[in-house]
C-alpha atoms as a PDB file:
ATOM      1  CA  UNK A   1      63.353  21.798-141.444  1.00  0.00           C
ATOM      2  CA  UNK A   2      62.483  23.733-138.304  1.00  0.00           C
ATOM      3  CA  UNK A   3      59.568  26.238-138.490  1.00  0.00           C
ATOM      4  CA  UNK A   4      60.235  29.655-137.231  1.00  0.00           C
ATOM      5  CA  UNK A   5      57.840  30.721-134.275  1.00  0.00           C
ATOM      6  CA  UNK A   6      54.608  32.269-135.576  1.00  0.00           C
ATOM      7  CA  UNK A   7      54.701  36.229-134.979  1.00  0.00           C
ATOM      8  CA  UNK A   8      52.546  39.426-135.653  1.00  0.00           C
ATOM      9  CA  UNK A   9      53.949  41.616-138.432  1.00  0.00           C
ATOM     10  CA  UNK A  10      51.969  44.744-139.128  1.00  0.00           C
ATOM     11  CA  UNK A  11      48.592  43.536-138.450  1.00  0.00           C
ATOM     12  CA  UNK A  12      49.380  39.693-139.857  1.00  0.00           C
ATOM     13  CA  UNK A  13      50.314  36.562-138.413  1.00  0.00           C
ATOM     14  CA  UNK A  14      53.161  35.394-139.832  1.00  0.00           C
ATOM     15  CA  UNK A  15      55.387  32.268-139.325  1.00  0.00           C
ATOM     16  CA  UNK A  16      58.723  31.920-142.047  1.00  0.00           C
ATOM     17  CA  UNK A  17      59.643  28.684-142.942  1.00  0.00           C
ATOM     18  CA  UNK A  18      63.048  27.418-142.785  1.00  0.00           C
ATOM     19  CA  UNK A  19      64.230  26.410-146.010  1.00  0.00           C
ATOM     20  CA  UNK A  20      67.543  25.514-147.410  1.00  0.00           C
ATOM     21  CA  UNK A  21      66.403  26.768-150.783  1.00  0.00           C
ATOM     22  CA  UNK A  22      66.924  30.136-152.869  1.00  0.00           C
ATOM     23  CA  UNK A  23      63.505  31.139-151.466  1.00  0.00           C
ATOM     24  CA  UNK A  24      61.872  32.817-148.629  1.00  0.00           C
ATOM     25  CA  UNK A  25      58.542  31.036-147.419  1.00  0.00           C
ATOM     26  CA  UNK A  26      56.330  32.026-145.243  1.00  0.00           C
ATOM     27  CA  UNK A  27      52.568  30.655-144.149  1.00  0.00           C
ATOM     28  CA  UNK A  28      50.513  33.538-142.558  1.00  0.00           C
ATOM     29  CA  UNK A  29      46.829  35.061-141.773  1.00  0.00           C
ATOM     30  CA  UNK A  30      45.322  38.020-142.362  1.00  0.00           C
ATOM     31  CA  UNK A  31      42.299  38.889-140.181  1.00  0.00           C
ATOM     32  CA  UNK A  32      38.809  40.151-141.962  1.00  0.00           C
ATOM     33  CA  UNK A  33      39.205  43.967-142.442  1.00  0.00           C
ATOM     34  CA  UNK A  34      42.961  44.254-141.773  1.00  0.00           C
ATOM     35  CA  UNK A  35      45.097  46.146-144.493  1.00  0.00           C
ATOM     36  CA  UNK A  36      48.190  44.919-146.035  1.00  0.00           C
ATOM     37  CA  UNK A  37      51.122  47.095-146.104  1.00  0.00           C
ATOM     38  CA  UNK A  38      51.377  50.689-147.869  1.00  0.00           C
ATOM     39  CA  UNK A  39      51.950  50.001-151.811  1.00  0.00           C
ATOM     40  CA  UNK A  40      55.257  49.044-152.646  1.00  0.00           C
ATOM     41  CA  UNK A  41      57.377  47.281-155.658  1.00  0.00           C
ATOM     42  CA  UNK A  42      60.550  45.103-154.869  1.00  0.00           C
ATOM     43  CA  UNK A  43      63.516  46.164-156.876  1.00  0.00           C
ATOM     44  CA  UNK A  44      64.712  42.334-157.830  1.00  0.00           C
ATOM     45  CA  UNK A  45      62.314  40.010-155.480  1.00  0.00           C
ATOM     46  CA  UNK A  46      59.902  37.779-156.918  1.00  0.00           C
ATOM     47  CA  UNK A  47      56.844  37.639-155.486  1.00  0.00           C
ATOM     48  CA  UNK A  48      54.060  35.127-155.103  1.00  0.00           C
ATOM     49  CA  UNK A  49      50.891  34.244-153.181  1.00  0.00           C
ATOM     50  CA  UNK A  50      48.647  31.526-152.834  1.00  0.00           C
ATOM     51  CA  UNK A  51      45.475  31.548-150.364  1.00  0.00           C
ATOM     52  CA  UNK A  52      44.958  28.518-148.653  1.00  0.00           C
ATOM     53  CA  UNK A  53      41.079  29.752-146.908  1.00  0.00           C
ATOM     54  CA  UNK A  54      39.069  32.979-147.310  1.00  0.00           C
ATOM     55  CA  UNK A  55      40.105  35.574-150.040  1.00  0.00           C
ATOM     56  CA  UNK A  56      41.975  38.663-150.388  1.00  0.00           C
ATOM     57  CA  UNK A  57      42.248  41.648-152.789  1.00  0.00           C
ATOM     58  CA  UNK A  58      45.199  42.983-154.504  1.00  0.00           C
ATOM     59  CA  UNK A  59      46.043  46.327-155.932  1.00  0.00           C
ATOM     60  CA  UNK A  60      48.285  45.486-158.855  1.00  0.00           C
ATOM     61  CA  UNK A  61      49.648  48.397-160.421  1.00  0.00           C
ATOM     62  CA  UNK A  62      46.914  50.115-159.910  1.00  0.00           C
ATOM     63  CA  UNK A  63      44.541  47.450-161.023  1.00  0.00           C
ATOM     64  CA  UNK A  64      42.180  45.469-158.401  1.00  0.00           C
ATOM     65  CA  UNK A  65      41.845  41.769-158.247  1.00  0.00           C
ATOM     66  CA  UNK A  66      40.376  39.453-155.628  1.00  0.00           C
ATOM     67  CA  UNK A  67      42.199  35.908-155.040  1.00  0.00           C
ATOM     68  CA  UNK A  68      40.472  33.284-153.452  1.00  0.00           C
ATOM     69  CA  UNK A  69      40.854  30.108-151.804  1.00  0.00           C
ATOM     70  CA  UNK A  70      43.211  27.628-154.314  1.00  0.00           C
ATOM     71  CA  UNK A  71      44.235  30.887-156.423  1.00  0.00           C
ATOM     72  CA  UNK A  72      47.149  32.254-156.664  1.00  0.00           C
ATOM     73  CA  UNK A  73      48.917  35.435-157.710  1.00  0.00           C
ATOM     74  CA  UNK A  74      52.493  36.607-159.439  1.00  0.00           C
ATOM     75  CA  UNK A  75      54.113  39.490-158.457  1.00  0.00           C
ATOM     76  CA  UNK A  76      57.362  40.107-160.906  1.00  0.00           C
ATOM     77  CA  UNK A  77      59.689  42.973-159.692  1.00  0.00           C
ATOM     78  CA  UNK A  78      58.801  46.332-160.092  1.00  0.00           C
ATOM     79  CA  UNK A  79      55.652  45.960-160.015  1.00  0.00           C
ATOM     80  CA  UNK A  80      53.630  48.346-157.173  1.00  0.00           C
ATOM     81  CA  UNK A  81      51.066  46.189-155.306  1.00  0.00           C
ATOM     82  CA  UNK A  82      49.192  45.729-151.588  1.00  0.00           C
ATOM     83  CA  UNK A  83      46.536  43.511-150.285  1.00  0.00           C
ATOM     84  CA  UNK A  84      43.941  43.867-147.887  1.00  0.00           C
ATOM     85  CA  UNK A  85      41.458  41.563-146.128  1.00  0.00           C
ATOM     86  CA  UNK A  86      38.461  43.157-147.081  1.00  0.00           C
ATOM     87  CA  UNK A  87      36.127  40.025-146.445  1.00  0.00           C
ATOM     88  CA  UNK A  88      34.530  38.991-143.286  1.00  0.00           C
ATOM     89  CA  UNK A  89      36.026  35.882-142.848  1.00  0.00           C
ATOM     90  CA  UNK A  90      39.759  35.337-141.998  1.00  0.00           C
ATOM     91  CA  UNK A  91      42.344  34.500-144.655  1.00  0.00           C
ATOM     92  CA  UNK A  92      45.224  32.109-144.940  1.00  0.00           C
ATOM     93  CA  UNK A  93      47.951  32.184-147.407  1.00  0.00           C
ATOM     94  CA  UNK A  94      51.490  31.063-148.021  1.00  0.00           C
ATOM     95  CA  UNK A  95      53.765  33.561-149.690  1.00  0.00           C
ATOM     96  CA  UNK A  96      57.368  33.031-151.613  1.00  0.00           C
ATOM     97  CA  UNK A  97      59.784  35.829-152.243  1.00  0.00           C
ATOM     98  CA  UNK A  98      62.589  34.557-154.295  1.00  0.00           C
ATOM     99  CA  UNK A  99      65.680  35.073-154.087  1.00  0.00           C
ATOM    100  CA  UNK A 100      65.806  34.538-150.247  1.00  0.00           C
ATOM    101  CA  UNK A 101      65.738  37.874-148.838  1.00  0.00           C
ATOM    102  CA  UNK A 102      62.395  39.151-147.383  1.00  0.00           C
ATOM    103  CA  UNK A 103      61.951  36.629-144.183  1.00  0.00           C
ATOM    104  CA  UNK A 104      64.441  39.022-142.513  1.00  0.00           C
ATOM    105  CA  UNK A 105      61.652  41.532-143.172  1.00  0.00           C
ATOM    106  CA  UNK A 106      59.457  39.321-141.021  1.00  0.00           C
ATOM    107  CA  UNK A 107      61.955  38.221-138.808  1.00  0.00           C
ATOM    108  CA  UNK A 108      62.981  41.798-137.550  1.00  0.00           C
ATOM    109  CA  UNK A 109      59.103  43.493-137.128  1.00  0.00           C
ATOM    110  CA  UNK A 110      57.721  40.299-136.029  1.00  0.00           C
ATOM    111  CA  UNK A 111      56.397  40.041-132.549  1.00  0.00           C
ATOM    112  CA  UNK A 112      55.889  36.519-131.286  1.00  0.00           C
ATOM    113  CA  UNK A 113      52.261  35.352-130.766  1.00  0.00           C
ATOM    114  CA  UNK A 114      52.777  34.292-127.327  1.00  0.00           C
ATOM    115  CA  UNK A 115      53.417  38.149-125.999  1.00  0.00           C
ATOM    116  CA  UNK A 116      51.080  40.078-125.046  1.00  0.00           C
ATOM    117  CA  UNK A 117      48.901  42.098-127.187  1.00  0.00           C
ATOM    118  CA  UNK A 118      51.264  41.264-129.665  1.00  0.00           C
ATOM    119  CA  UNK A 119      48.834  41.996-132.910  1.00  0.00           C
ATOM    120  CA  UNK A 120      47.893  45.680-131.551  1.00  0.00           C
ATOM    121  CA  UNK A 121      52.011  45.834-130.582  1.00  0.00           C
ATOM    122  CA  UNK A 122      53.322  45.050-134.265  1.00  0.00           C
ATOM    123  CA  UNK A 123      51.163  48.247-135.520  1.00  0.00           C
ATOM    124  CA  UNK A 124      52.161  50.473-132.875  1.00  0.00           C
ATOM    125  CA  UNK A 125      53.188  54.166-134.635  1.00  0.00           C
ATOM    126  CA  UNK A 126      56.620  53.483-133.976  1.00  0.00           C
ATOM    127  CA  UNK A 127      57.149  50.279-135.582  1.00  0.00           C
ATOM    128  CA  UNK A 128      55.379  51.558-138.753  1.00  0.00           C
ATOM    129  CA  UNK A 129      57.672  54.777-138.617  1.00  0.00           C
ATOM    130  CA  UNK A 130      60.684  52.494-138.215  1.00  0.00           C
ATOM    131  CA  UNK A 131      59.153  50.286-141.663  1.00  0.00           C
ATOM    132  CA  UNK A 132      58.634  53.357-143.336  1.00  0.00           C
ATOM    133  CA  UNK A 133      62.332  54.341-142.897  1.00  0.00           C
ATOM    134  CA  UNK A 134      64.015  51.231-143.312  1.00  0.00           C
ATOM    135  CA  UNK A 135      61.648  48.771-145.856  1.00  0.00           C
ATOM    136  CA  UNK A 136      64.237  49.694-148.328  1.00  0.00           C
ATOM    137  CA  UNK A 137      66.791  47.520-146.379  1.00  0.00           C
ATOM    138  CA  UNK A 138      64.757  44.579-147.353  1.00  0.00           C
ATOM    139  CA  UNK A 139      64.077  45.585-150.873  1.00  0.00           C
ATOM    140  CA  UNK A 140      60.357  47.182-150.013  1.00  0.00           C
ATOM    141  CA  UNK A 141      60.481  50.304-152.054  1.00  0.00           C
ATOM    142  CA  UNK A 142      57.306  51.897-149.947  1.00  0.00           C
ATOM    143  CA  UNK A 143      55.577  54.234-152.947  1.00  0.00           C
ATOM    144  CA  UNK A 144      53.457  56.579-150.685  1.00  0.00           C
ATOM    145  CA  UNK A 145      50.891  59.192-152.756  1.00  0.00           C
END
């Protein structure tokens, strides 16, 4: 199968894989002190991570946890969660969202890696405004305090 071209997606560099499977999976980095996105819960998606290099902390309902390299983490539906980069080192991960779903998430904020300030372009105000209001779309149920 044909990788997808690797793009920035608030703050991350992500590329989706193209699978023919019930499954969306992507292969991305986060750099050292960037945050994940605002805590949210997916109505029906299954979600999963596994960090290939460096380490990253999760808010799990509530509850911190830091995954490292060759760990992984569940997230069932429902349950309200982020990540962040907190470390000084760069992270690597794969991620699964099952059913197939979310890569359209990715696909539609993503801007490829090969324009131009395209990490500082894929957190611009108005492409987190435009999350915000349509996250839902993609079964991202944003849970802002």
């Amino acid at each position: 199968m044909r990788n997808e071209l690797e793009s920035w997606v608030l703050g991350h560099k992500v590329s989706v894989q193209n699978l023919s499977g019930d499954y969306d999976l992507s292969i991305g980095e986060s750099l050292s002190q960037v945050p994940g996105p605002p805590p949210h819960y997916h109505e029906n998606l299954h979600e999963s991570f596994y960090i290939v290099t460096g380490e990253m902390d999760f808010i799990i309902n509530g509850e911190q946890r830091n995954v490292k390299a060759g760990e992984s983490i569940d997230i069932p539906p429902k349950t309200l969660h982020t990540f962040m980069n907190s470390k000084s080192e760069n992270c690597k991960w794969v991620n699964i969202h099952s059913p197939k779903r979310f890569g359209e998430f990715f696909r539609k904020y993503g801007i490829p890696t090969s324009e131009e300030n395209a990490m500082e372009k894929s957190v611009a105000p108005e492409i987190i405004q435009e999350v915000l209001n349509t996250a839902g779309d993609y079964d991202m149920i944003i849970q802002i305090e």
